[in-house]
Protein backbone atom coordinates (compact mmCIF):
# COMPACT_ATOMS: atom_id res chain seq x y z
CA UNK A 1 122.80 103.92 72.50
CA UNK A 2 121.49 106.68 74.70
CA UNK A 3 119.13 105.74 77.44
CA UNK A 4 116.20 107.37 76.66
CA UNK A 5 114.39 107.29 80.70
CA UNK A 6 117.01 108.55 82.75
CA UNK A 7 116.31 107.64 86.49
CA UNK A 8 117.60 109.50 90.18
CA UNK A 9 118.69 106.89 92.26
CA UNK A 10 118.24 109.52 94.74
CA UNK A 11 114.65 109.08 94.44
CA UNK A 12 114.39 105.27 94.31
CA UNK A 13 112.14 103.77 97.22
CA UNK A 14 110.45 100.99 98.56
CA UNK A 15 106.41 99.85 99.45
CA UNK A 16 105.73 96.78 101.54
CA UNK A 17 103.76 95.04 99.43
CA UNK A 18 99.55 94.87 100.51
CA UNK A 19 100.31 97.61 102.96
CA UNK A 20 98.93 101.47 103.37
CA UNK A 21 101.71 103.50 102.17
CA UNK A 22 102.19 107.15 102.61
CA UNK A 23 104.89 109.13 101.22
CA UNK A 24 105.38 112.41 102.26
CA UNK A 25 107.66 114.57 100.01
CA UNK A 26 108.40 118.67 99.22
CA UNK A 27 108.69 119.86 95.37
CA UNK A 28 111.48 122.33 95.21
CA UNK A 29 112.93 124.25 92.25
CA UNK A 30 116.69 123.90 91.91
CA UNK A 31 117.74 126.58 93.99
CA UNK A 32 115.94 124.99 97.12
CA UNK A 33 112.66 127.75 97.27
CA UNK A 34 109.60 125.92 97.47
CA UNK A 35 107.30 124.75 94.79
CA UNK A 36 103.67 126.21 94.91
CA UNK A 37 101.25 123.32 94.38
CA UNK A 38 97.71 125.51 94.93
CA UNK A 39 95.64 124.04 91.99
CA UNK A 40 97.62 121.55 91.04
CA UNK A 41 97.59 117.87 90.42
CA UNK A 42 100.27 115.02 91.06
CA UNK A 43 100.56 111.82 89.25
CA UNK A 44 102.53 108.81 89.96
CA UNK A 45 102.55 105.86 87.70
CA UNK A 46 104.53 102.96 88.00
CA UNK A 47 105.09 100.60 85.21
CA UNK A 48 107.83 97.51 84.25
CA UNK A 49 108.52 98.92 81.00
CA UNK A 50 109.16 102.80 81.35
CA UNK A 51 107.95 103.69 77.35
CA UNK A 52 104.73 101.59 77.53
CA UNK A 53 101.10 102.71 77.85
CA UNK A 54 99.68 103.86 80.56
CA UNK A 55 97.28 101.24 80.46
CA UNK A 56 100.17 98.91 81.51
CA UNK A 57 100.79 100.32 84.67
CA UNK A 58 100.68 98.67 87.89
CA UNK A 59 100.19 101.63 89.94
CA UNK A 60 98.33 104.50 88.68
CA UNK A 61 97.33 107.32 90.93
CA UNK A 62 96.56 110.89 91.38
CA UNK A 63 96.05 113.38 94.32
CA UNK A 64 94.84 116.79 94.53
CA UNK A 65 95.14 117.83 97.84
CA UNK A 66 98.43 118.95 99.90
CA UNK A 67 99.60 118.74 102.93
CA UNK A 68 100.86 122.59 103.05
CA UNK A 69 100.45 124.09 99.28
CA UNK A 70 102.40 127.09 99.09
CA UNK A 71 105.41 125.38 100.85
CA UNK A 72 105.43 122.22 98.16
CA UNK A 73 104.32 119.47 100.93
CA UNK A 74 102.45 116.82 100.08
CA UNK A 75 102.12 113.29 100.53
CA UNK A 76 100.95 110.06 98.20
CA UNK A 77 99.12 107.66 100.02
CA UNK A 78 98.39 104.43 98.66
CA UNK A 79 95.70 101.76 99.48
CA UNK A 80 96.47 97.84 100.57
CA UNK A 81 94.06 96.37 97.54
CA UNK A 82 94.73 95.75 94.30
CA UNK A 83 93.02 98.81 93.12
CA UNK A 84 94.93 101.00 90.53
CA UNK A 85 95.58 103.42 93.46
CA UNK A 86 96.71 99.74 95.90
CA UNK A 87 100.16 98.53 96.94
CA UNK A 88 98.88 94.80 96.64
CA UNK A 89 101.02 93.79 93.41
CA UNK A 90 103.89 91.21 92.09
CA UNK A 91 106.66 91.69 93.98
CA UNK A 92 110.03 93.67 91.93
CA UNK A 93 110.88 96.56 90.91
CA UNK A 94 109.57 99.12 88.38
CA UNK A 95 110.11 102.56 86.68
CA UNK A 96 107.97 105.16 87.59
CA UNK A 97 107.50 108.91 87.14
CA UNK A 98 105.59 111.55 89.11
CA UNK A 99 104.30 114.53 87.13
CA UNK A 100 103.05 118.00 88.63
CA UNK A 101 100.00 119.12 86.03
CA UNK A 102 98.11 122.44 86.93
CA UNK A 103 95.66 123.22 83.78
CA UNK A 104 97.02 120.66 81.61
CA UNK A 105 100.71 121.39 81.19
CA UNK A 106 103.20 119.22 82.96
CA UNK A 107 105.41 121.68 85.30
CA UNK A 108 107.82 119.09 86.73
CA UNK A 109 109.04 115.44 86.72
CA UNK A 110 110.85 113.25 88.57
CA UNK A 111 111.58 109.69 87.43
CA UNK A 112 112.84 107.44 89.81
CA UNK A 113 112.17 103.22 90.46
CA UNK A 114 110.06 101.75 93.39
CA UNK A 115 110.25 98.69 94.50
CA UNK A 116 107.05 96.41 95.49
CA UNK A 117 109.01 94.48 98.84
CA UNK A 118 107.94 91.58 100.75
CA UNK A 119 105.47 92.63 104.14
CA UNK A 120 106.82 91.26 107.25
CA UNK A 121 104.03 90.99 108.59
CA UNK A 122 101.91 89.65 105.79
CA UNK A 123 104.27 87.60 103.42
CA UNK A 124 106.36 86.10 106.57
């Protein structure tokens, strides 16, 4: 049986658990040129079951502003609460995917896993 979510390991990473994360990243199309994100929207949502709802997800943010549009920089930041949008969560690992939506149509995905780690300096 074919697995139907597909992960990059390439794009696997980790959060300290209860901490302020930021992740800055560039979207590029295949051949390397950039990815213009003016008027766009990113989501990331990360869930322990990759099929279920939304609803189910233990991290589930959005962003709207970039660090450098035109050039496809931006970064996620992520609060230390337990907020939808907070790093404060059961430690382990989960699926997630990060969509790029500009008026409603999904114009690129990457699926990857992140991994909610011990702090140091909290869980020590």
């Amino acid at each position: 049986m074919a697995k139907r979510y597909e992960t990059d390991p390439n794009l696997d990473f980790e959060i300290p658990r209860d901490s302020i994360f930021n992740l800055p990243m560039t979207w590029e199309y295949d051949d390397g040129t950039a990815f213009d994100l003016t008027g766009c929207t990113i989501y990331f949502v990360a869930m322990s079951d990759p099929e279920g709802a939304i609803a189910s997800a233990i991290i589930n943010h959005f962003w709207t502003t970039h660090t450098d549009a035109t050039a496809g920089e931006t970064t996620m930041t992520l609060t230390a609460d337990t907020t939808a949008s907070g790093t404060d969560k059961t430690l382990g690992t989960y699926y997630y995917n990060m969509k790029v939506v500009k008026s409603g149509v999904n114009l690129a995905t990457k699926l990857g896993r992140v991994t909610i780690a011990p702090n140091p300096c909290k869980d020590a």
